[in-house]
PDB file of N, CA and C in Angstrom:
ATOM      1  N   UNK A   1     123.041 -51.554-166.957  1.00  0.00           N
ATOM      2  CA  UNK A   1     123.966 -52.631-167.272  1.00  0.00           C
ATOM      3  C   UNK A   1     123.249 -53.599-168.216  1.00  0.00           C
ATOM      4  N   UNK A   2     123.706 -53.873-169.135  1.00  0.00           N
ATOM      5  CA  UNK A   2     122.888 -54.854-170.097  1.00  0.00           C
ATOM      6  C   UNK A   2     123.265 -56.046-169.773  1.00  0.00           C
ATOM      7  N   UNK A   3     122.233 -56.885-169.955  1.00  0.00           N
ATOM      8  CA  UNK A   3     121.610 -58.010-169.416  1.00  0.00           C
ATOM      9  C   UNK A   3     122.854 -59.030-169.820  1.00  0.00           C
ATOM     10  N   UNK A   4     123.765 -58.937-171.184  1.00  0.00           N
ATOM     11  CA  UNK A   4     124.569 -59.953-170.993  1.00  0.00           C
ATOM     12  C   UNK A   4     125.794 -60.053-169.773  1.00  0.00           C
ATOM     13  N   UNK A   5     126.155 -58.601-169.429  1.00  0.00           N
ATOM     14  CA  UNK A   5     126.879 -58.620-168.455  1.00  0.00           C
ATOM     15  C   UNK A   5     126.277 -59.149-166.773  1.00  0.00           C
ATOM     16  N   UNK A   6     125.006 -58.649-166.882  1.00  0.00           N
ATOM     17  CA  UNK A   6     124.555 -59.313-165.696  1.00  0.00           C
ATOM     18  C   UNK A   6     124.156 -60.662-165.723  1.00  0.00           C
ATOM     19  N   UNK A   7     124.111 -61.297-166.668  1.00  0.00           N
ATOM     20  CA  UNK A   7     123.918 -62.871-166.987  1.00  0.00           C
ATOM     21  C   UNK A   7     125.424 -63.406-166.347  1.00  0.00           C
ATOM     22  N   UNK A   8     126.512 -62.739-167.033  1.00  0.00           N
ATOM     23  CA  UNK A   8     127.906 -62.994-166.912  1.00  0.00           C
ATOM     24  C   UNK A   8     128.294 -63.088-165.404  1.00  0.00           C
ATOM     25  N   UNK A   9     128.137 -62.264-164.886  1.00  0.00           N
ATOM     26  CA  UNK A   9     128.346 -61.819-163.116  1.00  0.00           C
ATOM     27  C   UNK A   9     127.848 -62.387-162.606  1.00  0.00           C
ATOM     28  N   UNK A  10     126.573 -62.806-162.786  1.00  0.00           N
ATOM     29  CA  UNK A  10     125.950 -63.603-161.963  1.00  0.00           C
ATOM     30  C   UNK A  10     126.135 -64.984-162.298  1.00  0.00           C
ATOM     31  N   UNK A  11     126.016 -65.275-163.627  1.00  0.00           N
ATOM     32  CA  UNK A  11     126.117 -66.860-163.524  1.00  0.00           C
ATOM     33  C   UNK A  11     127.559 -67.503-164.027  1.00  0.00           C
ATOM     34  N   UNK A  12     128.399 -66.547-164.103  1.00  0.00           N
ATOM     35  CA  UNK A  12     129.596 -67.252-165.171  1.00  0.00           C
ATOM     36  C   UNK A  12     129.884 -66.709-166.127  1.00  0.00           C
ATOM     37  N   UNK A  13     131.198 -66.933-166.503  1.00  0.00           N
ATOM     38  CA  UNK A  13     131.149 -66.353-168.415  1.00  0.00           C
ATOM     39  C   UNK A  13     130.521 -67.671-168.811  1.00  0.00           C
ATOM     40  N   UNK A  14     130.193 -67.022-170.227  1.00  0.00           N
ATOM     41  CA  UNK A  14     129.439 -67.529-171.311  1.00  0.00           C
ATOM     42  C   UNK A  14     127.440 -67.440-171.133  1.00  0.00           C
ATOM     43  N   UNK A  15     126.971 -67.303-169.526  1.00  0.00           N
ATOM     44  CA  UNK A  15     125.758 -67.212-169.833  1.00  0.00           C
ATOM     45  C   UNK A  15     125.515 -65.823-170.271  1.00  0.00           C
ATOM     46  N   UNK A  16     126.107 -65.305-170.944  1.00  0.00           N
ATOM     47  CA  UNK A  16     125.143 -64.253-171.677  1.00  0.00           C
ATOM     48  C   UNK A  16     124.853 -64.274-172.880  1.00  0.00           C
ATOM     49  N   UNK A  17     125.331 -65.890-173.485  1.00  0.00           N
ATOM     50  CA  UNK A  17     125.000 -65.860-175.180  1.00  0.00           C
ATOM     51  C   UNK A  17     123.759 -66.162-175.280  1.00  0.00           C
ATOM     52  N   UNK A  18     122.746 -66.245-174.118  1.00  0.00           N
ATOM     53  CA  UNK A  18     121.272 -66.588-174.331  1.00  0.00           C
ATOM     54  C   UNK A  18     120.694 -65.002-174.718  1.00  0.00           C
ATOM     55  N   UNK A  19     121.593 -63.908-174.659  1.00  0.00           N
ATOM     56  CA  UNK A  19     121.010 -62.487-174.496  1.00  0.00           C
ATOM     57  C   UNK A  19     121.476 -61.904-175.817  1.00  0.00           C
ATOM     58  N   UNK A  20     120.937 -61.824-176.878  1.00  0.00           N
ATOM     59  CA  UNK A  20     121.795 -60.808-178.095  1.00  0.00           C
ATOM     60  C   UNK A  20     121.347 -59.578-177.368  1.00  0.00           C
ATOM     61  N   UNK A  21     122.784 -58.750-177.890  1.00  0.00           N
ATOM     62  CA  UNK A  21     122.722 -57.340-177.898  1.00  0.00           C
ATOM     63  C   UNK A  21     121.617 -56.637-179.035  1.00  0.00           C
ATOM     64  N   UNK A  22     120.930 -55.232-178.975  1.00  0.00           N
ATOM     65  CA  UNK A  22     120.311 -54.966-179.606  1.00  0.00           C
ATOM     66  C   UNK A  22     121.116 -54.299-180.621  1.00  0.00           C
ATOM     67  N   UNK A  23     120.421 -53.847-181.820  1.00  0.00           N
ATOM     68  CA  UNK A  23     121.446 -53.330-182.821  1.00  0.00           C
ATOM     69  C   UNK A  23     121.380 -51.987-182.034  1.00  0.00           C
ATOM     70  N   UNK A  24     122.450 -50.931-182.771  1.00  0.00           N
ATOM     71  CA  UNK A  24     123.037 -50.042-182.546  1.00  0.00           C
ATOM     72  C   UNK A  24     121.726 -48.936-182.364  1.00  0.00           C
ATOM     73  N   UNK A  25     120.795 -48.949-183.204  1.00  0.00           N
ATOM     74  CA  UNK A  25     119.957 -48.018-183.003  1.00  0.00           C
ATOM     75  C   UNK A  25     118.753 -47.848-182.842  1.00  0.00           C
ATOM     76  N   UNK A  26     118.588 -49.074-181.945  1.00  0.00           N
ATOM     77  CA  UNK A  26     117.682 -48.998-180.675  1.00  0.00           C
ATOM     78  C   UNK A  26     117.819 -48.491-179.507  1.00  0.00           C
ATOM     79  N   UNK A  27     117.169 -47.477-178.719  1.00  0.00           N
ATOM     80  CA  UNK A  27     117.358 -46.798-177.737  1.00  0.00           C
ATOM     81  C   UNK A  27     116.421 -47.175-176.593  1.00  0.00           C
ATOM     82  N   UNK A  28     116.922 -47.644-175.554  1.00  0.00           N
ATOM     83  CA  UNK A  28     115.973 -47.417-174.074  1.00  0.00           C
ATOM     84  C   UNK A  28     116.268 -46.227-173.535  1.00  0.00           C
ATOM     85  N   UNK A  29     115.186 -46.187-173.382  1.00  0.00           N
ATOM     86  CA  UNK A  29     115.049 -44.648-172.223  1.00  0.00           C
ATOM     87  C   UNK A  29     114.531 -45.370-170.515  1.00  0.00           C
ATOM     88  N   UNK A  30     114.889 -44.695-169.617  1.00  0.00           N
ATOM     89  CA  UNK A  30     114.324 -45.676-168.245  1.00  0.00           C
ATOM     90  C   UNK A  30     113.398 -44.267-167.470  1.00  0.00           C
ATOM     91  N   UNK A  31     112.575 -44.084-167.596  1.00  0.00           N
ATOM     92  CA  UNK A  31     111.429 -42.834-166.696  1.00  0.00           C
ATOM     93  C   UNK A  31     111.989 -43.323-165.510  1.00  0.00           C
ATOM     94  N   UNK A  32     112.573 -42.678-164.483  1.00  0.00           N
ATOM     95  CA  UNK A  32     112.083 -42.518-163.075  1.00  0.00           C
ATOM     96  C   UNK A  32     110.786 -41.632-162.176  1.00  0.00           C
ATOM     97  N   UNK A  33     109.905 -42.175-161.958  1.00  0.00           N
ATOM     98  CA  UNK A  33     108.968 -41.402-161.200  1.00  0.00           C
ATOM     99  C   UNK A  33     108.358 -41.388-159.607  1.00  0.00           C
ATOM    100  N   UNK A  34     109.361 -40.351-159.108  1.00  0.00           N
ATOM    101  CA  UNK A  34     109.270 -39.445-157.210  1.00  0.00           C
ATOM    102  C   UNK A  34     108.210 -38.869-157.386  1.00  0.00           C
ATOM    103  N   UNK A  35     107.028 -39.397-156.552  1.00  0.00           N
ATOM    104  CA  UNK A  35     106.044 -38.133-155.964  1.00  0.00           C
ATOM    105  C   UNK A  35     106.995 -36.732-155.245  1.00  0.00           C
ATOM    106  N   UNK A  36     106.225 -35.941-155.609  1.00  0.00           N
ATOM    107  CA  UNK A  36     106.059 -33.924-155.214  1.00  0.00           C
ATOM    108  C   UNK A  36     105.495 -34.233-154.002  1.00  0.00           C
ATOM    109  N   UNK A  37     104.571 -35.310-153.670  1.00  0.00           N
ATOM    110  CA  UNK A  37     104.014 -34.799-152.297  1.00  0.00           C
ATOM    111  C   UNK A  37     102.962 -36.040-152.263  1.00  0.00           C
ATOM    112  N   UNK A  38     103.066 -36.378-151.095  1.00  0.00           N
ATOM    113  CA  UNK A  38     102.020 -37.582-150.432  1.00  0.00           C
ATOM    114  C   UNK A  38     100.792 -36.937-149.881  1.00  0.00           C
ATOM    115  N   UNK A  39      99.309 -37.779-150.445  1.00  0.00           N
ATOM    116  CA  UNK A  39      98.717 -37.371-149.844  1.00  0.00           C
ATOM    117  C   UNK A  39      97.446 -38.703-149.781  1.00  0.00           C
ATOM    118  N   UNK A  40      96.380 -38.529-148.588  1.00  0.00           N
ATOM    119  CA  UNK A  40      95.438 -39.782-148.488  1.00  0.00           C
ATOM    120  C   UNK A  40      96.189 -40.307-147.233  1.00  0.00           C
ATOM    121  N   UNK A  41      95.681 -41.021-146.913  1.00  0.00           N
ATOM    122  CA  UNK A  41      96.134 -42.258-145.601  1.00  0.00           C
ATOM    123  C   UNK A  41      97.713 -42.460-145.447  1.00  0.00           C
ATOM    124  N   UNK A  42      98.714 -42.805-146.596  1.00  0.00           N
ATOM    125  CA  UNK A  42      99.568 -42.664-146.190  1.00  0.00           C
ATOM    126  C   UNK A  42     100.443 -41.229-145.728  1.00  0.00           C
ATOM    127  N   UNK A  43     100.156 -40.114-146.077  1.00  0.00           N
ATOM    128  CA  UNK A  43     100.723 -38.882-145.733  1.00  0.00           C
ATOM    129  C   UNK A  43     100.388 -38.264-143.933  1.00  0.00           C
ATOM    130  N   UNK A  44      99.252 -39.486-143.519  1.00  0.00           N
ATOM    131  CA  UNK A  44      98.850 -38.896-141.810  1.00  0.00           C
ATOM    132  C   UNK A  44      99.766 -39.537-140.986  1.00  0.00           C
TER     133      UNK A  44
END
């Protein structure tokens, strides 16, 4: 959700004019990273 909408929801309309949108062809990517397998002190 981009940040002006969550500015919006949370505080009201209009706080999201503190947030410009990025231009069109800038891309975020978001990595999620799940361990395969626990191991050390927390896995006992």
């Amino acid at each position: 959700m981009p940040a002006v909408a969550l500015a919006e929801r949370n505080e009201g309309p209009g706080a999201g004019e503190k947030y410009p949108e990025p231009p069109p062809e800038v891309v975020r990517v978001v990595v999620r990273i799940t361990p395969q397998r626990l191991v050390g002190a927390i896995a006992d």
